[in-house]
Protein backbone atom coordinates (compact mmCIF):
# COMPACT_ATOMS: atom_id res chain seq x y z
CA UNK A 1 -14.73 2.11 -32.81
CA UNK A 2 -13.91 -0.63 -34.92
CA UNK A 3 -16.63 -2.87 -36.09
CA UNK A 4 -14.88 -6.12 -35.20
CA UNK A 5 -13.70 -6.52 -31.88
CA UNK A 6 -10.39 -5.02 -31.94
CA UNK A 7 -7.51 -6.42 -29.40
CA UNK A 8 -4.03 -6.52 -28.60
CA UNK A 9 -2.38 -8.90 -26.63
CA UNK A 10 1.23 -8.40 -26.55
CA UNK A 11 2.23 -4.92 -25.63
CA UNK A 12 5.01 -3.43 -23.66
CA UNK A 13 5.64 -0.32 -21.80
CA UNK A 14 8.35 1.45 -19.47
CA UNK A 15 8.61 -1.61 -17.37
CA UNK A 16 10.09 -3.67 -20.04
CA UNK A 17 13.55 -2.53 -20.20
CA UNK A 18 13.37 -2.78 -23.69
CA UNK A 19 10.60 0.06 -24.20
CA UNK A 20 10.32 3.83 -22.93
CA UNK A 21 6.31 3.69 -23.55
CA UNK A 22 4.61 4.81 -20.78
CA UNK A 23 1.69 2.50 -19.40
CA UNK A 24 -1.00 5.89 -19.39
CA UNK A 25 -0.55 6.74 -22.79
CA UNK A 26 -0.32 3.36 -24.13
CA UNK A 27 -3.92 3.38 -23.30
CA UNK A 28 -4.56 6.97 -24.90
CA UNK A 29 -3.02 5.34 -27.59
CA UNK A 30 -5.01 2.51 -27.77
CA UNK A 31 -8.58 4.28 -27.63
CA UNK A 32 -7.79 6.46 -30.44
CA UNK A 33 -6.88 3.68 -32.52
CA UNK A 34 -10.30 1.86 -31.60
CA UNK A 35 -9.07 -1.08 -29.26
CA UNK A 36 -11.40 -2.63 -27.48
CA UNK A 37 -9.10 -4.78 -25.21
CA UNK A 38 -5.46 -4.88 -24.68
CA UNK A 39 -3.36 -6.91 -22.24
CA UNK A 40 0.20 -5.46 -20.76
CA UNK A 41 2.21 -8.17 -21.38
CA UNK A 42 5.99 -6.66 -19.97
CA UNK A 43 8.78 -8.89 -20.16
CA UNK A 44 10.10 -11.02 -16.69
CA UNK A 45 13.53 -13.40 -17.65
CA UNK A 46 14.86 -14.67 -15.08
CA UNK A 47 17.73 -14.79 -14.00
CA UNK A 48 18.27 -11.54 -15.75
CA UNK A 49 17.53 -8.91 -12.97
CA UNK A 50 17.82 -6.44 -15.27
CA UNK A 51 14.35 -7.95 -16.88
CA UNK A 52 12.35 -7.97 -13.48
CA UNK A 53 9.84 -5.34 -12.46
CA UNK A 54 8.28 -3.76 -9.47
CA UNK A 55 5.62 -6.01 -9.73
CA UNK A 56 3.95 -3.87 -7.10
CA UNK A 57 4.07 -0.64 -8.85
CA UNK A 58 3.48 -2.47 -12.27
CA UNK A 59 0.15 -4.07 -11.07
CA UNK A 60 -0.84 -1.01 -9.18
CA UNK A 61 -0.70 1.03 -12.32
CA UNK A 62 -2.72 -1.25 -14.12
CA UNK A 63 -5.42 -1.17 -11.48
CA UNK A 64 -5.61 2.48 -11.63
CA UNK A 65 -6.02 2.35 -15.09
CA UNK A 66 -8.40 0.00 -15.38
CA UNK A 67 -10.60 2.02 -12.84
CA UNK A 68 -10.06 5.58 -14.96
CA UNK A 69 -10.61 4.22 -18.31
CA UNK A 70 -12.88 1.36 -17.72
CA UNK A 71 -15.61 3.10 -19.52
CA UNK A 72 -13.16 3.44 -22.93
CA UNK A 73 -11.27 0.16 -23.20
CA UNK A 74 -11.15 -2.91 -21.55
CA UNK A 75 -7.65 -3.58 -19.99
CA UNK A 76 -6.08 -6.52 -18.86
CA UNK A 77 -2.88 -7.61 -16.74
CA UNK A 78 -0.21 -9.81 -18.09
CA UNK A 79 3.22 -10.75 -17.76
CA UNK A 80 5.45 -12.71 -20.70
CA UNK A 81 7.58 -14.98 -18.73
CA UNK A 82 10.94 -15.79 -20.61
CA UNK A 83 11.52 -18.78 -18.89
CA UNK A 84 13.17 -21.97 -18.95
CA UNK A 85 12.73 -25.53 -17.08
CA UNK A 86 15.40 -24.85 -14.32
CA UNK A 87 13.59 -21.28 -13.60
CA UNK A 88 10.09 -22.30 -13.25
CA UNK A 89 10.03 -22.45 -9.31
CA UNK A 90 10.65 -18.46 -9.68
CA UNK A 91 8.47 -17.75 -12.21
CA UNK A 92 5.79 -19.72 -9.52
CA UNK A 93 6.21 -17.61 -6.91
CA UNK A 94 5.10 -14.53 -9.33
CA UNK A 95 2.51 -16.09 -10.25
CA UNK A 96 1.08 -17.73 -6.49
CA UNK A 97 1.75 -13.72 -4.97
CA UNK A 98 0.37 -11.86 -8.34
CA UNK A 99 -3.21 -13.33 -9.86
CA UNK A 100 -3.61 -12.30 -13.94
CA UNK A 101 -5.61 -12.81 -16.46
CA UNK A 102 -2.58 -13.48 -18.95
CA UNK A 103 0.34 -15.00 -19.32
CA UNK A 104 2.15 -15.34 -22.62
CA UNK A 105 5.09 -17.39 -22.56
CA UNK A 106 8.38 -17.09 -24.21
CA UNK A 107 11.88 -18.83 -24.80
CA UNK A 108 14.36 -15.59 -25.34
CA UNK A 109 17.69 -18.15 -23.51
CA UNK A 110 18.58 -21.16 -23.42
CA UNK A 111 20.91 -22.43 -20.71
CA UNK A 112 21.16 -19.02 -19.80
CA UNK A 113 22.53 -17.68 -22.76
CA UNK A 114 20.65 -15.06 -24.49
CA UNK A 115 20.06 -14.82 -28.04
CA UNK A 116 19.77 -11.13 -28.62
CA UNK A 117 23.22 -10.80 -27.58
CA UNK A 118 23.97 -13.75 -29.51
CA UNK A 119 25.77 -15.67 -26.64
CA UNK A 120 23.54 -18.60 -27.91
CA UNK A 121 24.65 -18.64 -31.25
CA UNK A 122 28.20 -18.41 -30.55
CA UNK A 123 29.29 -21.74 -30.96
CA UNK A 124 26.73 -23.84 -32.55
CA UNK A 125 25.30 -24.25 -36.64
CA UNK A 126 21.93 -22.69 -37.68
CA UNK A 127 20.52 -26.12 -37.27
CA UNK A 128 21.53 -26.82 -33.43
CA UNK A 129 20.01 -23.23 -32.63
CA UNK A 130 17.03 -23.91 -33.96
CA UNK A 131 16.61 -27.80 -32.63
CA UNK A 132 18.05 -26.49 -29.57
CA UNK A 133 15.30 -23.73 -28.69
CA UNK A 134 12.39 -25.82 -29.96
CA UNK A 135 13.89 -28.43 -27.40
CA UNK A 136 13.92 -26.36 -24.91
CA UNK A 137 10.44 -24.88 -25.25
CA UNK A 138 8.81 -28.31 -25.50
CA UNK A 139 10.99 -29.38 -22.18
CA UNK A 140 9.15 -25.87 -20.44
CA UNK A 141 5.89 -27.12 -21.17
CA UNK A 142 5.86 -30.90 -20.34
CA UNK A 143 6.74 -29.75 -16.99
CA UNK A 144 4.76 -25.87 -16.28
CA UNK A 145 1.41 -25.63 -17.31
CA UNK A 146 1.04 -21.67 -15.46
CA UNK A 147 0.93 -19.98 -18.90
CA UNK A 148 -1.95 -18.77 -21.37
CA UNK A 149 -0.37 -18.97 -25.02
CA UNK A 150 3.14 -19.30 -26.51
CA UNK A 151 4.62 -16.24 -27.59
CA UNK A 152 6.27 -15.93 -31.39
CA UNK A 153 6.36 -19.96 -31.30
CA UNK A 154 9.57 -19.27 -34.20
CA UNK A 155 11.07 -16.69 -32.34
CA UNK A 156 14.72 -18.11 -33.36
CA UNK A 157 13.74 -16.94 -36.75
CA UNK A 158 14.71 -13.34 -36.02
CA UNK A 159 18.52 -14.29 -34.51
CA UNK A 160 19.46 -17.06 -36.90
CA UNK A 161 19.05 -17.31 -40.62
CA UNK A 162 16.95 -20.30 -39.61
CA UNK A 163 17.69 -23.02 -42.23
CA UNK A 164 14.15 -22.55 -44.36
CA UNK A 165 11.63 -23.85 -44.32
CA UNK A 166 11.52 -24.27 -40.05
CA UNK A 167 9.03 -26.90 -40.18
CA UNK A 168 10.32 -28.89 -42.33
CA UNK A 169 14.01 -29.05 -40.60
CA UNK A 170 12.12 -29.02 -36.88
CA UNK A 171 8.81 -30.55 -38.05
CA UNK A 172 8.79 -33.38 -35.15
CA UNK A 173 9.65 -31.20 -32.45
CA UNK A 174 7.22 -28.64 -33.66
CA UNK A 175 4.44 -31.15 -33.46
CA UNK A 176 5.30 -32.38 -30.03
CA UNK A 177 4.86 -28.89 -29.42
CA UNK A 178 1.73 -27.91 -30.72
CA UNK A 179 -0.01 -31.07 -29.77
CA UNK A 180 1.21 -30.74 -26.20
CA UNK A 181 -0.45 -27.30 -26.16
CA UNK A 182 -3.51 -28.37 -27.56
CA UNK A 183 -3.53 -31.33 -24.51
CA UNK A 184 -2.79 -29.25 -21.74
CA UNK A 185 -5.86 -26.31 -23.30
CA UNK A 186 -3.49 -24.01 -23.84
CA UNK A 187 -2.73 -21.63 -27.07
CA UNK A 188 -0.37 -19.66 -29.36
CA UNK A 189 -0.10 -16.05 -30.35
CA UNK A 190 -0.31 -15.04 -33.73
CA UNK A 191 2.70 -12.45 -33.43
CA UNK A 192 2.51 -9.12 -35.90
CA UNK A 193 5.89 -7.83 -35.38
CA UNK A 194 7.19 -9.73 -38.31
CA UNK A 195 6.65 -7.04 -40.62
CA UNK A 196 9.22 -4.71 -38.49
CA UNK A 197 11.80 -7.31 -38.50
CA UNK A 198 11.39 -8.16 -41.93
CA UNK A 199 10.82 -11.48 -41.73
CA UNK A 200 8.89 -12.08 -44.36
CA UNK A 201 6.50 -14.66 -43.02
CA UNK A 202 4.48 -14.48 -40.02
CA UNK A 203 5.48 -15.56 -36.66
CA UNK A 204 4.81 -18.10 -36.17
CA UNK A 205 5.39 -18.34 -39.78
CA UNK A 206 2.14 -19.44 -41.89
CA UNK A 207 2.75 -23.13 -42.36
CA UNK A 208 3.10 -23.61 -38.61
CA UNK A 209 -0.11 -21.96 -38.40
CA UNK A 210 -2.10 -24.03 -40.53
CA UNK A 211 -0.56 -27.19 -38.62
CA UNK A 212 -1.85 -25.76 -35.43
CA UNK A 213 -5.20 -25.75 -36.60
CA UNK A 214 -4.97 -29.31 -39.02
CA UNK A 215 -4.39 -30.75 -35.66
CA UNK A 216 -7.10 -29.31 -33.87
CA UNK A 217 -6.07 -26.12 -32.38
CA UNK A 218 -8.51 -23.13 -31.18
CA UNK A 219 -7.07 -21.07 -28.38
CA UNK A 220 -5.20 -18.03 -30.88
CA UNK A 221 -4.15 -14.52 -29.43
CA UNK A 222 -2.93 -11.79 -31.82
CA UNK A 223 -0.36 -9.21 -29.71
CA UNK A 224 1.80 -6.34 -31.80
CA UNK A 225 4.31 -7.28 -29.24
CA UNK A 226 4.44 -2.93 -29.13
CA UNK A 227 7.30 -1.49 -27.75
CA UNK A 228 6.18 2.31 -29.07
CA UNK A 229 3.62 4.19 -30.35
CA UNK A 230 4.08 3.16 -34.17
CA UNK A 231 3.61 -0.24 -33.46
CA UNK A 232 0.66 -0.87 -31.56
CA UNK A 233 -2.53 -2.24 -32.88
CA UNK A 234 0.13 -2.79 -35.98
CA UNK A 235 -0.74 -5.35 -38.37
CA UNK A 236 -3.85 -6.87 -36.64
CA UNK A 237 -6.32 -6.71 -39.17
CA UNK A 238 -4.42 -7.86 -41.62
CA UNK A 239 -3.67 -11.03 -38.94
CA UNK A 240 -6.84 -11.42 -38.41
CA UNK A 241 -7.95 -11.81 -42.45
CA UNK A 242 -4.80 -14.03 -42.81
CA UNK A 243 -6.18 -16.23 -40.22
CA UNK A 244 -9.88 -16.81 -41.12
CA UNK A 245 -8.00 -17.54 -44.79
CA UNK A 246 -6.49 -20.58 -42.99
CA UNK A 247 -9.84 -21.75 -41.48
CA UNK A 248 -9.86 -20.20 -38.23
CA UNK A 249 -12.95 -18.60 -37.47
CA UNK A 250 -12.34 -17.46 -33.54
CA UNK A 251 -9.47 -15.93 -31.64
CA UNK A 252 -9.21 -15.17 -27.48
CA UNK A 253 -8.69 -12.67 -25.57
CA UNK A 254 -8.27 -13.92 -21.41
CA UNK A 255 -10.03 -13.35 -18.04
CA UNK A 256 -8.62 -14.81 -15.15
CA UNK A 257 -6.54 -17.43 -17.23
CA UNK A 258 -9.46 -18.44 -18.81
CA UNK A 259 -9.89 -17.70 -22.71
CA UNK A 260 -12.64 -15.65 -23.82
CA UNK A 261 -13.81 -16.63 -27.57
CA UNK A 262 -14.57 -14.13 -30.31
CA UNK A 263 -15.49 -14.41 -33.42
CA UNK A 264 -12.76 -13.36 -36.14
């Protein structure tokens, strides 16, 4: 086992329909990599049908797992909700019917229109995508507080070639952002799948990072955001260094919605 406590917090499996990795030997997986902890995080947008689960099945699964391998790894249930203001009363009645201990939320549309099929992009500049999603994100959270962390809080980085640097052309909404999160107790993700998209920076990238925590900020997840084998656990480590560089010296895992401190 590792000798720091070794978690992922953003993983999917076969109920994403994004990812053919099966839920059982995700957690195979996992142990023989050393994790400690890992939350299933599988993606619900609504009103995209095609990105709801059987949330019966889905949370059955993960209760049988966490009964056969609760001597190996500790294993948490998630969801990330893709949402946006006018879906919130659906993503409530998951929630009310289906207690977690996770949640990591996401902005993947706005008004509906996705941007990995770049419906979104269609007909406005780099600049109004990237004012439009932080807009919409900091709408979502004046207003729905059911949520653990914001996922990849610079998402729009991987569909746009985001004018550069993204704080500095979004740097008020950003910090109506972060400081609303800090408010409400609530937290980001430090996101490792920027190496596979080649972005360059980290997501969120490393100045937005090192605002979050100038302006108080503690609650910080680290997920692979895995879709396969090859990319879970990815890149953690080195997150984890990059973070105690900025002056972090904690990041969470959850139980029950409630973060869980540990020491970087």
């Amino acid at each position: 086992m590792s000798k720091y406590y070794f978690a992922d917090y953003h993983t999917h499996t076969n109920y994403s329909p994004d990812s053919k990795y099966k839920m059982e030997q995700v957690i195979k997986d996992a142990i023989k990599l050393g994790i400690n902890e890992i939350c299933f995080t599988d993606h619900v947008d609504f009103p995209f049908l095609v990105s709801i689960p059987d949330f019966d099945k889905y949370f059955a699964e993960i209760k049988a797992l966490q009964a056969k391998y609760c001597s190996q790894i500790i294993i948490k249930k998630g969801l990330e909700f893709g949402a946006q203001t006018h879906t919130i009363p659906q993503y409530k009645k998951v929630i009310e019917k289906y207690p977690m201990d996770f949640i990591v939320l996401s902005v993947h549309q706005v008004h509906d229109e996705g941007f990995w099929n770049g419906e979104y992009q269609h007909s406005r500049t780099k600049s109004e995508c990237v004012h439009g999603y932080y807009q919409e994100i900091l709408d979502l959270i004046n207003v729905y507080d059911d949520y653990s962390v914001l996922a990849h809080l610079d998402l729009i980085r991987r569909y746009v070639e985001a004018p550069e640097p993204v704080l500095a052309d979004s740097y008020d909404l950003i910090v109506e952002i972060l400081k609303t999160v800090i408010k409400k107790d609530r937290g980001i993700e430090l996101n490792t799948s920027h190496i596979r998209y080649g972005l360059g920076d980290w997501m969120p990238a490393r100045d937005i990072l090192e605002l979050y925590h100038d302006l108080g900020g503690k609650i910080i997840t680290i997920g692979s955001d895995s879709h396969e084998k090859a990319h879970l656990g990815f890149y953690i480590k080195e997150g984890r260094e990059m973070l105690k560089e900025i002056g972090f010296r904690e990041f969470c895992t959850f139980d029950r919605m409630k973060p869980v401190f540990h020491k970087l």
